[in-house]
N, C-alpha and C. Protein backbone atom coordinates (compact mmCIF):
# COMPACT_ATOMS: atom_id res chain seq x y z
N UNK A 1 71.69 -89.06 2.65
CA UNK A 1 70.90 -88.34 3.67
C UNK A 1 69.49 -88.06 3.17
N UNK A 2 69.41 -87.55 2.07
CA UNK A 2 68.22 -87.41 1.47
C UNK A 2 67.36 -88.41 1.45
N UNK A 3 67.70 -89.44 0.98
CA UNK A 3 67.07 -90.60 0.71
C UNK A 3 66.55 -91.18 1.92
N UNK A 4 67.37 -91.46 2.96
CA UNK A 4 66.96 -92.08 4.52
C UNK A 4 65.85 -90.85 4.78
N UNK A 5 65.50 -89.49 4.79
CA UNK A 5 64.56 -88.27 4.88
C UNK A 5 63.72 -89.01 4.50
N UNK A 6 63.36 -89.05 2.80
CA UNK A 6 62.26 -89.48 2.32
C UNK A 6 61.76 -91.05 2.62
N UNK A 7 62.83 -91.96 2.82
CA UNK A 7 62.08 -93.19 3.24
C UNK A 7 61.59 -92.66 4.54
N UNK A 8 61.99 -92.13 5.84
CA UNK A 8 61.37 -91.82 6.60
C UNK A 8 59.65 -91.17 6.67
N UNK A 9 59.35 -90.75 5.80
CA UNK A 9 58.43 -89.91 5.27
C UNK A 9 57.42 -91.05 5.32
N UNK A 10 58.14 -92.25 3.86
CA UNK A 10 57.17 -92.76 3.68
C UNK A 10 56.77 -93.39 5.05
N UNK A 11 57.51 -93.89 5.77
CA UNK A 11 57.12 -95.01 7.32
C UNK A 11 56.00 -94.37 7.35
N UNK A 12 56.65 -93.02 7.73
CA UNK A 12 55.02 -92.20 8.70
C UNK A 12 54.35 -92.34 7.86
N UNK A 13 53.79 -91.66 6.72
CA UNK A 13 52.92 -92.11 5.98
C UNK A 13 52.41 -93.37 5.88
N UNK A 14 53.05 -94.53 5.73
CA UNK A 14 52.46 -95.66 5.53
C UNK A 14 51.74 -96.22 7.45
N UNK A 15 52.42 -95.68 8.26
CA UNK A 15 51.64 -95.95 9.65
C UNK A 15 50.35 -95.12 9.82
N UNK A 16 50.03 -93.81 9.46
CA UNK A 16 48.94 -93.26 9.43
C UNK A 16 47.86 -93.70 8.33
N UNK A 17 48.41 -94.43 7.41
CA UNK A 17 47.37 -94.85 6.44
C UNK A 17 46.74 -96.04 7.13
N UNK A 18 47.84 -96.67 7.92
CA UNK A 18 47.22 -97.91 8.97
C UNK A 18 46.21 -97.68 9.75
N UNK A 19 46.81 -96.63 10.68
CA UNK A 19 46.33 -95.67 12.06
C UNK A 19 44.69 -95.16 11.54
N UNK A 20 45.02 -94.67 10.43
CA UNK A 20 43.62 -94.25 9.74
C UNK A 20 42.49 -95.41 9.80
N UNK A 21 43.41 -96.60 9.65
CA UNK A 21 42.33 -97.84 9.03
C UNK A 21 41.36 -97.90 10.37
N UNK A 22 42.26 -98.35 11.55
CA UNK A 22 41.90 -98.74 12.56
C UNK A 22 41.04 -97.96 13.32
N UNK A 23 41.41 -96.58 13.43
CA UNK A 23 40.54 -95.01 13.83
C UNK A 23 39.06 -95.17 13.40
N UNK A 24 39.44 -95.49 12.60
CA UNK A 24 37.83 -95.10 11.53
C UNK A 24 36.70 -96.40 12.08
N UNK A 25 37.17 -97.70 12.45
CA UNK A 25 36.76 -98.51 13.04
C UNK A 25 36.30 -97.80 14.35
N UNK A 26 37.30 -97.79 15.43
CA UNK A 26 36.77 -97.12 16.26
C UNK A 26 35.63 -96.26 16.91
N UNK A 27 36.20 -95.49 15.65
CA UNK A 27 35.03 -93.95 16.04
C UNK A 27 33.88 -94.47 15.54
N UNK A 28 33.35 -95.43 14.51
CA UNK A 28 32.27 -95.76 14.14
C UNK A 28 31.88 -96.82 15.42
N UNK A 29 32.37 -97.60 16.14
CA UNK A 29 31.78 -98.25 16.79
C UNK A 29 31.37 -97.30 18.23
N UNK A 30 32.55 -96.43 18.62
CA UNK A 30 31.81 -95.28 19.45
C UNK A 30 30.89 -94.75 19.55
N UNK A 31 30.44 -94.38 17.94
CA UNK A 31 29.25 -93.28 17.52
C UNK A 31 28.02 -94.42 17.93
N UNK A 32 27.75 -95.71 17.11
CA UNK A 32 26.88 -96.61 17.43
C UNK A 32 26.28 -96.82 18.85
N UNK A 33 27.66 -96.79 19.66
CA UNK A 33 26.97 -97.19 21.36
C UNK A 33 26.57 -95.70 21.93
N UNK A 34 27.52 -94.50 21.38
CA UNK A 34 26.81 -93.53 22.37
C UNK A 34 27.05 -92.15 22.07
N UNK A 35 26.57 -92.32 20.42
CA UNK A 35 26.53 -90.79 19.55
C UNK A 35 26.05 -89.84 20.08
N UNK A 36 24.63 -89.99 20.82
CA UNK A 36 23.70 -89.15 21.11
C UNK A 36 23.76 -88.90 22.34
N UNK A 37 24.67 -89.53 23.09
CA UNK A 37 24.67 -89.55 24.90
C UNK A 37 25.94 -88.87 24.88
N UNK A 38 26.80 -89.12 23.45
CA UNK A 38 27.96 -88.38 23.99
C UNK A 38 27.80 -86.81 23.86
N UNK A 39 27.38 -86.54 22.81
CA UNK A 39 27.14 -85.34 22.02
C UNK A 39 26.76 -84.37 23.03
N UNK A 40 25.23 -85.00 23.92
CA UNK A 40 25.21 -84.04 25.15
C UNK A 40 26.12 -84.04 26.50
N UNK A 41 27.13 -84.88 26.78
CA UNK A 41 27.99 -84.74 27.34
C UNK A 41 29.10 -83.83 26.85
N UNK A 42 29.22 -84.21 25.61
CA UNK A 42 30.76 -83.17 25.40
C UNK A 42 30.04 -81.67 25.12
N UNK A 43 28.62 -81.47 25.19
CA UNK A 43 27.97 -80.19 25.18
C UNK A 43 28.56 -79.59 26.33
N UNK A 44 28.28 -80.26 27.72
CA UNK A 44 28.16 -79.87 28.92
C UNK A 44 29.84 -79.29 29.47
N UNK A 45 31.01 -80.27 29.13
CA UNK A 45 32.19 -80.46 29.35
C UNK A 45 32.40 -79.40 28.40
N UNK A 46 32.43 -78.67 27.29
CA UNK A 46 32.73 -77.67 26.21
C UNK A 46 32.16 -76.66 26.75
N UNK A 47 31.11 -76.51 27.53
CA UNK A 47 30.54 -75.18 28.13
C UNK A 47 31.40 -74.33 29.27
N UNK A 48 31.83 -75.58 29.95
CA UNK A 48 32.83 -75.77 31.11
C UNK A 48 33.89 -74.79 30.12
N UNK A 49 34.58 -75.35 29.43
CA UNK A 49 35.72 -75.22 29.14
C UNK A 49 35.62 -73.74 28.46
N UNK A 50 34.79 -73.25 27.97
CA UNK A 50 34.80 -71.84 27.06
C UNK A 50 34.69 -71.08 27.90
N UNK A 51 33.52 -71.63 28.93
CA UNK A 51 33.25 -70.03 30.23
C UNK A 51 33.90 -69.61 30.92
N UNK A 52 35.53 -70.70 31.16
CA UNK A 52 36.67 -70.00 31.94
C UNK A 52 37.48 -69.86 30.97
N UNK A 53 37.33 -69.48 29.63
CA UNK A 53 38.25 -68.59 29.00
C UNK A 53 37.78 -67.06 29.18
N UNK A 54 38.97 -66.28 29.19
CA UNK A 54 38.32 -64.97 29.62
C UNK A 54 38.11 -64.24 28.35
N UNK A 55 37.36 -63.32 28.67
CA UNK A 55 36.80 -62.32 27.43
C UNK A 55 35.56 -63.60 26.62
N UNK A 56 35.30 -62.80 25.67
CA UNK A 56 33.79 -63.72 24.76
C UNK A 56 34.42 -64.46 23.17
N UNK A 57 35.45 -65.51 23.41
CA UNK A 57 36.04 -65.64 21.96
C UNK A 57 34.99 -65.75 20.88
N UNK A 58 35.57 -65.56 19.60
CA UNK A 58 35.10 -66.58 18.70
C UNK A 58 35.08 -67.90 18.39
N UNK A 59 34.29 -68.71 18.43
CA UNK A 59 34.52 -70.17 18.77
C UNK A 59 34.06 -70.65 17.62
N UNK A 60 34.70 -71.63 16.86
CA UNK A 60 34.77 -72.40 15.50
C UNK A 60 34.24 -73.91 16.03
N UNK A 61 33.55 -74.34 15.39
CA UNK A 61 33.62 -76.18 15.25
C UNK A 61 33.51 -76.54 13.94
N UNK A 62 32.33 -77.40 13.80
CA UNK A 62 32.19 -78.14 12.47
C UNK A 62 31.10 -78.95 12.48
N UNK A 63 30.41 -79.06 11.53
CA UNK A 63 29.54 -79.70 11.16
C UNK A 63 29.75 -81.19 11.14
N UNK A 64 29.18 -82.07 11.53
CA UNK A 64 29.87 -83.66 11.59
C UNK A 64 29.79 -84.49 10.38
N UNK A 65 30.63 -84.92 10.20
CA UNK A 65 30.78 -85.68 8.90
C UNK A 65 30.67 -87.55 9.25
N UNK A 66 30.23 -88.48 8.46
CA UNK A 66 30.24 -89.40 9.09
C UNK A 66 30.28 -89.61 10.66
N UNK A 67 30.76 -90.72 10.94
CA UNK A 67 30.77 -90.88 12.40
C UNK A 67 31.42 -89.66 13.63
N UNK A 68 31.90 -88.55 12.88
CA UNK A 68 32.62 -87.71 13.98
C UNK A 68 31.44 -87.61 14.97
N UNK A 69 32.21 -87.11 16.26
CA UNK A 69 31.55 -86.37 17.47
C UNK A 69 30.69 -85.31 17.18
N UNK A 70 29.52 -85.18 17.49
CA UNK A 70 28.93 -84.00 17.51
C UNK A 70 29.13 -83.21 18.29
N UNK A 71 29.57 -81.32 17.72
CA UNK A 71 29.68 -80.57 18.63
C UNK A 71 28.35 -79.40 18.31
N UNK A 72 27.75 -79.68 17.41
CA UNK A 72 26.68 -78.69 17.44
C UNK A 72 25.68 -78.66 18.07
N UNK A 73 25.12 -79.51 18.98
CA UNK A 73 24.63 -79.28 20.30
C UNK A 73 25.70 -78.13 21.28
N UNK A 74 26.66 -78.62 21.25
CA UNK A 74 27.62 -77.73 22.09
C UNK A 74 27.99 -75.66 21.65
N UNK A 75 28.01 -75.58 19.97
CA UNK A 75 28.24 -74.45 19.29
C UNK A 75 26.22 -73.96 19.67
N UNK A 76 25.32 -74.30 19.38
CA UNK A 76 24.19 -73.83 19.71
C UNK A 76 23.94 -73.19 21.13
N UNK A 77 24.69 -74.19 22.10
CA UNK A 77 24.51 -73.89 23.55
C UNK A 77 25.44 -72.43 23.61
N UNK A 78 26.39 -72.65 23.46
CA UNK A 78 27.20 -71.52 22.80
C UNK A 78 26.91 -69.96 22.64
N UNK A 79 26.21 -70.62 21.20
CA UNK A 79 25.60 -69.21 20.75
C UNK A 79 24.52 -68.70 21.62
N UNK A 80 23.55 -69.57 22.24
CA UNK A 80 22.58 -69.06 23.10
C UNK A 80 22.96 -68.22 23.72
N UNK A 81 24.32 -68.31 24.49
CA UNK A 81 24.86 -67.75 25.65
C UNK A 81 25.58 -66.40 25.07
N UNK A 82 25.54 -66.03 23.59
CA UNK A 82 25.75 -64.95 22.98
C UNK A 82 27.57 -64.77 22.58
N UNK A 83 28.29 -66.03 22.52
CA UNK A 83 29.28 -66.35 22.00
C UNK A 83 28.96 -66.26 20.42
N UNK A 84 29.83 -65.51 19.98
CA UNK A 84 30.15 -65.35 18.26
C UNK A 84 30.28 -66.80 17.93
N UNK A 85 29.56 -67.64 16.61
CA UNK A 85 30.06 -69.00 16.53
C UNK A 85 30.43 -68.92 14.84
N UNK A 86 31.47 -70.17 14.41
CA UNK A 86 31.98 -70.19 12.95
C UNK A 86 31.90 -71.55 12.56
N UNK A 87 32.19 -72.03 10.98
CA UNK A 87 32.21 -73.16 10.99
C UNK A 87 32.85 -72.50 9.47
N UNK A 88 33.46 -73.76 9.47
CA UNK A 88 35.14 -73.48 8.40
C UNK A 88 34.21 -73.98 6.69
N UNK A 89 35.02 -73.11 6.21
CA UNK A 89 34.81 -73.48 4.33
C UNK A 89 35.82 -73.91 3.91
N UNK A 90 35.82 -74.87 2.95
CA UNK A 90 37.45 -75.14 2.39
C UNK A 90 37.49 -74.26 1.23
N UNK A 91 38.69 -74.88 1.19
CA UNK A 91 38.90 -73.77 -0.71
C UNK A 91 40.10 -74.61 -1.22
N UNK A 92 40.46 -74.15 -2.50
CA UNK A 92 41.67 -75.18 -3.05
C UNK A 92 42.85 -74.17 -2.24
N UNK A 93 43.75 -75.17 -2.69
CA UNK A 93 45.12 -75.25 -2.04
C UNK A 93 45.02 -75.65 -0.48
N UNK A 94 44.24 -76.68 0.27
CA UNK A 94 44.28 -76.72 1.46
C UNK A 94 43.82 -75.28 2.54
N UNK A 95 43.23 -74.19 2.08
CA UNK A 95 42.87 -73.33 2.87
C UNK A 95 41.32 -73.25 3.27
N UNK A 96 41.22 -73.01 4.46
CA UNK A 96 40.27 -72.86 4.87
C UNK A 96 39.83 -71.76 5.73
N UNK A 97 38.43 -71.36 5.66
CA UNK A 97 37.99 -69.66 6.23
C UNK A 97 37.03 -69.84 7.08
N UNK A 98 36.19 -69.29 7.72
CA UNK A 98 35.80 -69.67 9.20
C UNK A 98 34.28 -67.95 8.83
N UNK A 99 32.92 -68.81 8.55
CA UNK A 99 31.90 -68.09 8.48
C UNK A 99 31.03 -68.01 9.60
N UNK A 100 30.42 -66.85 9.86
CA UNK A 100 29.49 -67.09 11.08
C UNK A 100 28.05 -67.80 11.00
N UNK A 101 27.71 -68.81 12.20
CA UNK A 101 26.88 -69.56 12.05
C UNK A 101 25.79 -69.29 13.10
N UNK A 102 24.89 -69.36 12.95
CA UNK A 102 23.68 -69.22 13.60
C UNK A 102 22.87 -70.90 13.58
N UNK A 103 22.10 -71.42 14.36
CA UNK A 103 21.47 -72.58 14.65
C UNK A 103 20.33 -72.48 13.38
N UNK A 104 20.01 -71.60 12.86
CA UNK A 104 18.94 -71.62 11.72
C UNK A 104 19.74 -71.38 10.57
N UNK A 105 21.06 -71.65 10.15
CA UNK A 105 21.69 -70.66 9.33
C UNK A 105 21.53 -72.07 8.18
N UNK A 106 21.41 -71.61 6.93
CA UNK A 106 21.81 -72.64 5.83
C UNK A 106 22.43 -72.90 5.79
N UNK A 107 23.29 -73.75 5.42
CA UNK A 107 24.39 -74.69 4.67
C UNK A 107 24.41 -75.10 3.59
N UNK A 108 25.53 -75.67 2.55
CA UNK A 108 25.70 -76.01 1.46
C UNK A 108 26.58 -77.64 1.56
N UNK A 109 25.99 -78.31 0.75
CA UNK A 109 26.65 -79.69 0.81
C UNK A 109 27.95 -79.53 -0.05
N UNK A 110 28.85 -79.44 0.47
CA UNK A 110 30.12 -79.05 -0.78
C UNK A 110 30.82 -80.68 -0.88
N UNK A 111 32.30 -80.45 -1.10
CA UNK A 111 32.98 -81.44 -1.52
C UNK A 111 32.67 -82.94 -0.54
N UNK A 112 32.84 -84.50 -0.93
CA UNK A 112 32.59 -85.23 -0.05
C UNK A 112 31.57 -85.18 0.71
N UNK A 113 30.60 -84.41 0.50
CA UNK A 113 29.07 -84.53 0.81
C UNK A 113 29.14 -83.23 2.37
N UNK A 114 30.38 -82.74 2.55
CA UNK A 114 30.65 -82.25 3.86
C UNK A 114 29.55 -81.29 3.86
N UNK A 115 28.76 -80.36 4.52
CA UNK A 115 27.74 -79.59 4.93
C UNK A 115 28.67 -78.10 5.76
N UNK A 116 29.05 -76.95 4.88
CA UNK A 116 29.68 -75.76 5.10
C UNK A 116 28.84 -74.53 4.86
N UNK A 117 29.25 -73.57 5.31
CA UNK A 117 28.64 -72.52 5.53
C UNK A 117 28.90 -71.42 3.88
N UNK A 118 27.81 -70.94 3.06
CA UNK A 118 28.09 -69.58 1.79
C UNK A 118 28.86 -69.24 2.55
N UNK A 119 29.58 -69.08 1.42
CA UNK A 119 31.15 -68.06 1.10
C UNK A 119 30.55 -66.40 1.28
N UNK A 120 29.46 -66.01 1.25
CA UNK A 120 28.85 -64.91 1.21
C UNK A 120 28.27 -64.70 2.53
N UNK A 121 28.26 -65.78 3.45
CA UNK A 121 28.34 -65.21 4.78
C UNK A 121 29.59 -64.72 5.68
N UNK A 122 29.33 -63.80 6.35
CA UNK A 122 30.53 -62.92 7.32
C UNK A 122 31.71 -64.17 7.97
N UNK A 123 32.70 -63.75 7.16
CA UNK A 123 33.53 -64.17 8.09
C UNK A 123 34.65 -63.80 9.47
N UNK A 124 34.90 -64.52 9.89
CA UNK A 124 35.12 -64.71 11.24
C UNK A 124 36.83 -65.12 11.42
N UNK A 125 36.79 -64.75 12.85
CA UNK A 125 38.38 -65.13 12.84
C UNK A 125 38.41 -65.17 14.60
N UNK A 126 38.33 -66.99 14.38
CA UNK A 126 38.42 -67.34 15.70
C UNK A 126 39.59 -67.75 16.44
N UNK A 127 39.53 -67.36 17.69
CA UNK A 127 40.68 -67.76 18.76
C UNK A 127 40.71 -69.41 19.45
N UNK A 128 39.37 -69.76 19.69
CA UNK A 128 39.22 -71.41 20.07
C UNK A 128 38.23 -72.14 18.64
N UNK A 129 39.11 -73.00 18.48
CA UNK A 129 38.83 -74.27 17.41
C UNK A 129 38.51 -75.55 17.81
N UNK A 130 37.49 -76.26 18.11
CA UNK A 130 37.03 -77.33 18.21
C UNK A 130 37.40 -77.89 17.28
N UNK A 131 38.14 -79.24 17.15
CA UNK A 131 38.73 -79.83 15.52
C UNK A 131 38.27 -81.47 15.40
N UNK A 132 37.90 -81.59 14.22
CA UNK A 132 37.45 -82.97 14.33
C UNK A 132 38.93 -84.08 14.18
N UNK A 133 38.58 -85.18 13.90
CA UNK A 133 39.64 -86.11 14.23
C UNK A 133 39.71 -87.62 14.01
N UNK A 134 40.36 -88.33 13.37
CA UNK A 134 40.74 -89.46 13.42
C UNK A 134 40.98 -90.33 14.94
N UNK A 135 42.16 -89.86 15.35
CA UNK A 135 42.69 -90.16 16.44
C UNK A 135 43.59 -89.08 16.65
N UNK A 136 44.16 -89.80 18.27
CA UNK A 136 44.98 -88.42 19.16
C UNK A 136 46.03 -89.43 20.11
N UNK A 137 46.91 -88.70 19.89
CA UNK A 137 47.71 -89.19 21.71
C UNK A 137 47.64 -88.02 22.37
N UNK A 138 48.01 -88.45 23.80
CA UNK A 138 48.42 -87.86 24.57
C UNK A 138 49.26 -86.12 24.42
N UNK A 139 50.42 -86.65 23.56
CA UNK A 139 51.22 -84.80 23.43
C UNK A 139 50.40 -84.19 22.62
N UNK A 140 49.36 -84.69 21.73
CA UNK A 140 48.39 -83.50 21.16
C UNK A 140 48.36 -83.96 19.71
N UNK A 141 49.27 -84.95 19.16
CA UNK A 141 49.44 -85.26 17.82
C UNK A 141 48.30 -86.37 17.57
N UNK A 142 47.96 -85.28 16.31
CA UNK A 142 45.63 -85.67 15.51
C UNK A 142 46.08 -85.88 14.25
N UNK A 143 45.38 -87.03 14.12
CA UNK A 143 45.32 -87.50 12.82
C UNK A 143 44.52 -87.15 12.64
N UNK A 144 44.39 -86.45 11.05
CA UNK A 144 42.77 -86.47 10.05
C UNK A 144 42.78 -87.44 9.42
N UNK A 145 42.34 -86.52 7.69
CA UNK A 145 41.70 -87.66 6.96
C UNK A 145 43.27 -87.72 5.72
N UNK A 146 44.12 -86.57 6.20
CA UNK A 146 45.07 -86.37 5.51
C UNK A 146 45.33 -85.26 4.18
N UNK A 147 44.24 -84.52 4.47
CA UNK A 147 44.46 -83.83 3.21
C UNK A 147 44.97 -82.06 3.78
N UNK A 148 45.38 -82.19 5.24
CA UNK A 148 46.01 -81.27 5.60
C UNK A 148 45.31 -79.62 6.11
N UNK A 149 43.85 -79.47 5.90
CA UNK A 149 43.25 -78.12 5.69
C UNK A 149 43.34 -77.56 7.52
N UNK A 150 43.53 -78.61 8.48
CA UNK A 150 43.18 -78.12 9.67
C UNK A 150 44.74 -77.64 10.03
N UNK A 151 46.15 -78.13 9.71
CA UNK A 151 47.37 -78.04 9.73
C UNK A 151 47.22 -76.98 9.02
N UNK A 152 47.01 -76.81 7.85
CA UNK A 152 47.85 -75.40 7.50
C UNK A 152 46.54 -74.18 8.06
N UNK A 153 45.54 -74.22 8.37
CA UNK A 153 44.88 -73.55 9.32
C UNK A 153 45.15 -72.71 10.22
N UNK A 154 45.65 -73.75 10.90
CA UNK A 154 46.20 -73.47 12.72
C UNK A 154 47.57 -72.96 12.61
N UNK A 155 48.18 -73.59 11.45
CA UNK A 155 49.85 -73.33 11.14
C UNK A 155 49.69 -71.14 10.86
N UNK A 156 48.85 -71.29 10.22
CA UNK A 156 48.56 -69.67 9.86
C UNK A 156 48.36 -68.84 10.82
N UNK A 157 47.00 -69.71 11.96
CA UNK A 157 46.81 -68.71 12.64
C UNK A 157 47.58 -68.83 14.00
N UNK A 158 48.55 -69.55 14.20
CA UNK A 158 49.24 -69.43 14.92
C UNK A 158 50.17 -68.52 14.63
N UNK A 159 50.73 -68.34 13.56
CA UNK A 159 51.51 -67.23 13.09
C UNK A 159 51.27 -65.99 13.59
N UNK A 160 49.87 -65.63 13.13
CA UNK A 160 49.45 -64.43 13.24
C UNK A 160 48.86 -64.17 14.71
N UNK A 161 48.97 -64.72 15.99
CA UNK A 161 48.49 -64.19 16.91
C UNK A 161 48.31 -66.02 17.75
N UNK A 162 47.79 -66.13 18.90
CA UNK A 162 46.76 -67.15 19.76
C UNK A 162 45.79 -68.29 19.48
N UNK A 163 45.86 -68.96 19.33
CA UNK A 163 44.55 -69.67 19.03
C UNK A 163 44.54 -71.15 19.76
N UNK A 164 43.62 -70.97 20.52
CA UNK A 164 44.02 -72.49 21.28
C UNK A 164 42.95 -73.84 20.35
N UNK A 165 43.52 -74.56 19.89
CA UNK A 165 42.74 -75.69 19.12
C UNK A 165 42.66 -76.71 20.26
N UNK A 166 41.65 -77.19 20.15
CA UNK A 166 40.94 -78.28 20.61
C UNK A 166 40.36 -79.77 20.28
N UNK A 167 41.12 -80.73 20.36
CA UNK A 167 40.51 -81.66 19.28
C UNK A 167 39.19 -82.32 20.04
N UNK A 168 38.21 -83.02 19.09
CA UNK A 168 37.22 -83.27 19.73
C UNK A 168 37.35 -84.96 19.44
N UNK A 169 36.73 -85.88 20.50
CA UNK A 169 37.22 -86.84 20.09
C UNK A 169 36.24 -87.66 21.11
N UNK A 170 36.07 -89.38 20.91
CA UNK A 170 35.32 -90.35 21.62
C UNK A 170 37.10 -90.52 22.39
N UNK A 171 36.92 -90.98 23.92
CA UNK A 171 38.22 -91.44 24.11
C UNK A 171 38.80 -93.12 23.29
N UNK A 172 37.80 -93.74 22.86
CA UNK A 172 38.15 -94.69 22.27
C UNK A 172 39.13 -94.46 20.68
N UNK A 173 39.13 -92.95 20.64
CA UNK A 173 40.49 -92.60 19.22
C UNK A 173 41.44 -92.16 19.81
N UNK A 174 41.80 -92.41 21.00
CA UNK A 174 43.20 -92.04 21.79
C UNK A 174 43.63 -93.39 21.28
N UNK A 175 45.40 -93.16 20.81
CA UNK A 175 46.37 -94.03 20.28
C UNK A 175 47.24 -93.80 21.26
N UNK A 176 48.48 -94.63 21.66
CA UNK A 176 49.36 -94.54 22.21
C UNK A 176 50.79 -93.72 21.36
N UNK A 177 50.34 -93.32 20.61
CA UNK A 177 51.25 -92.50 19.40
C UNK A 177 50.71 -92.09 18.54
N UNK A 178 50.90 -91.10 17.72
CA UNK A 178 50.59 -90.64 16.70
C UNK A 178 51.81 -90.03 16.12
N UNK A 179 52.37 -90.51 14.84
CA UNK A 179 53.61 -90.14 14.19
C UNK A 179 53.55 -88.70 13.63
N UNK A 180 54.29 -87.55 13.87
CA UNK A 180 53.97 -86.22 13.47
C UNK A 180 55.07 -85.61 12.56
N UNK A 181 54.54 -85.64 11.40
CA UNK A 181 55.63 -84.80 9.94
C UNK A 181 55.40 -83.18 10.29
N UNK A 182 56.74 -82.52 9.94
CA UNK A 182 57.09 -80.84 9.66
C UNK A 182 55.70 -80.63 10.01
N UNK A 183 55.08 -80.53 9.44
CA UNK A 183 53.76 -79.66 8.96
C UNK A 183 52.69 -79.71 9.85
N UNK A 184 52.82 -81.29 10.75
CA UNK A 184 51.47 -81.44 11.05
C UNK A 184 51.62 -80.21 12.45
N UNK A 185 50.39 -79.76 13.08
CA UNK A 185 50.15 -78.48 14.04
C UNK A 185 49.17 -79.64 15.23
N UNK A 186 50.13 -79.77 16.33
CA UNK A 186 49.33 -80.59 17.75
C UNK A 186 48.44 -79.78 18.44
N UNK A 187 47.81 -80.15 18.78
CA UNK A 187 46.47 -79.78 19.43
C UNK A 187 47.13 -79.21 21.17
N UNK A 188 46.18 -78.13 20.96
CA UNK A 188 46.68 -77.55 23.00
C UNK A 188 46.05 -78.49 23.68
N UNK A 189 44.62 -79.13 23.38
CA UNK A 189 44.07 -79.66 24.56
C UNK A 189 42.66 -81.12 23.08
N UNK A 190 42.31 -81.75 24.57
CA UNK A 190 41.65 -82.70 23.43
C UNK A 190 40.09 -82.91 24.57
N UNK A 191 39.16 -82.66 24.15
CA UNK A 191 37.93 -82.92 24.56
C UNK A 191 36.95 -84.13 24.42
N UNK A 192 36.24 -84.67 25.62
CA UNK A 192 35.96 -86.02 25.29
C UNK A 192 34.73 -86.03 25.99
N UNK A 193 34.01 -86.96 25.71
CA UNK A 193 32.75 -86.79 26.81
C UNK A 193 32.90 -86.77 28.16
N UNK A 194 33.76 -87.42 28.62
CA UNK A 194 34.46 -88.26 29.89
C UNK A 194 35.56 -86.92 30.68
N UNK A 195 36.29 -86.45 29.46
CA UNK A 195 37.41 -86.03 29.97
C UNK A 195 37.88 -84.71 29.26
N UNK A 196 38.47 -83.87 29.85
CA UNK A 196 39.60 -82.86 28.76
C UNK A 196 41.35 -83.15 29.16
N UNK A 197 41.53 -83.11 28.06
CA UNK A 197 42.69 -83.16 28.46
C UNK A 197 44.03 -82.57 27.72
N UNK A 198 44.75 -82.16 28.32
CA UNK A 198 45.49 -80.78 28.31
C UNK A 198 47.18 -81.46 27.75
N UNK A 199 47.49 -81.42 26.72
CA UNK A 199 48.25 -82.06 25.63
C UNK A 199 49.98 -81.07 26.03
N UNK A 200 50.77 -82.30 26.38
CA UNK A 200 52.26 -82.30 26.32
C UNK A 200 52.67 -81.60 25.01
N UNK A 201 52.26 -81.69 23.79
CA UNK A 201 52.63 -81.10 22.75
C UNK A 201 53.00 -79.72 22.62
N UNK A 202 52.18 -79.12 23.41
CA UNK A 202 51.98 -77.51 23.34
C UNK A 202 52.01 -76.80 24.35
């Protein structure tokens, strides 16, 4: 029994290392035709989507790394409108903390060249998470890059209370599956320039 567990493990694993290959293709050829056209679209569609949440959340994204989606056109529009905004720090053991960001605020180039917010700025503890992404299906299951920090994240703060995550995504990283281990945490809803869409998973 054990053994059939762990070969199982590896499958998934060895299909997301695939899934990864192909994603990463994708999203780079997305970004090329319409980085900058999307960016202010999924601004517009993310504005939509926060102003009929009720009350003023705290709203998290991220700084873009390679080819991801830009949402900081969208977190600026945001903050204009006097929404609290965050953007996540890692730390070892897979944890990550959520600092407040301002459109003039510095940044630090930390691990993998990523661009995060001092540890010495206020942190935050947000209810909606904009999440970056590999790919997505349909029930909500997001691939990253695999090193787990957005899973045990959401895994926490789901524990402790609400938090609706959001993946952000070109629709060209929608998969017809995405294989999901114990750990991984599906997305409530997935945002696109084109579309939102509201995930079977959750």
């Amino acid at each position: 029994m054990l053994t059939e567990a762990i070969h199982g493990l590896d499958t998934v694993s060895g299909i997301k290392i695939r899934l990864r290959a192909q994603a990463l293709v994708r999203r780079s050829e997305a970004w090329i035709r319409a980085g900058e056209s999307a960016a202010e679209a999924l601004a517009e569609a993310g504005l939509r989507l926060v102003a009929a949440l009720e009350g003023r959340p705290v709203v998290a994204g991220y700084h873009p790394f390679r080819h991801e989606l830009d949402v900081v056109p969208l977190l600026a529009a945001l903050h204009a409108r006097g929404y609290p905004i965050a953007l996540p720090r890692s730390h070892p053991e897979r944890r990550l903390t959520f600092h407040a960001w301002t459109p003039d605020a510095p940044l630090e180039r930390r691990k993998f060249g990523m661009l995060e917010p001092p540890e010495t700025v206020e942190e935050l503890h947000p209810s909606v998470i904009f999440v970056p992404l590999l790919a997505f299906d349909a029930r909500g299951n997001r691939l990253g890059y695999g090193a787990g920090f957005y899973d045990v994240a959401l895994g926490t703060m789901r524990a402790d209370g609400r938090v609706l995550a959001v993946g952000v995504a070109f629709d060209e990283q929608e998969f017809p599956a995405i294989p999901a281990e114990p750990l991984d945490q599906p997305l409530d809803m997935v945002l696109t320039p084109r579309r939102l869409l509201t995930c079977g998973a959750s």
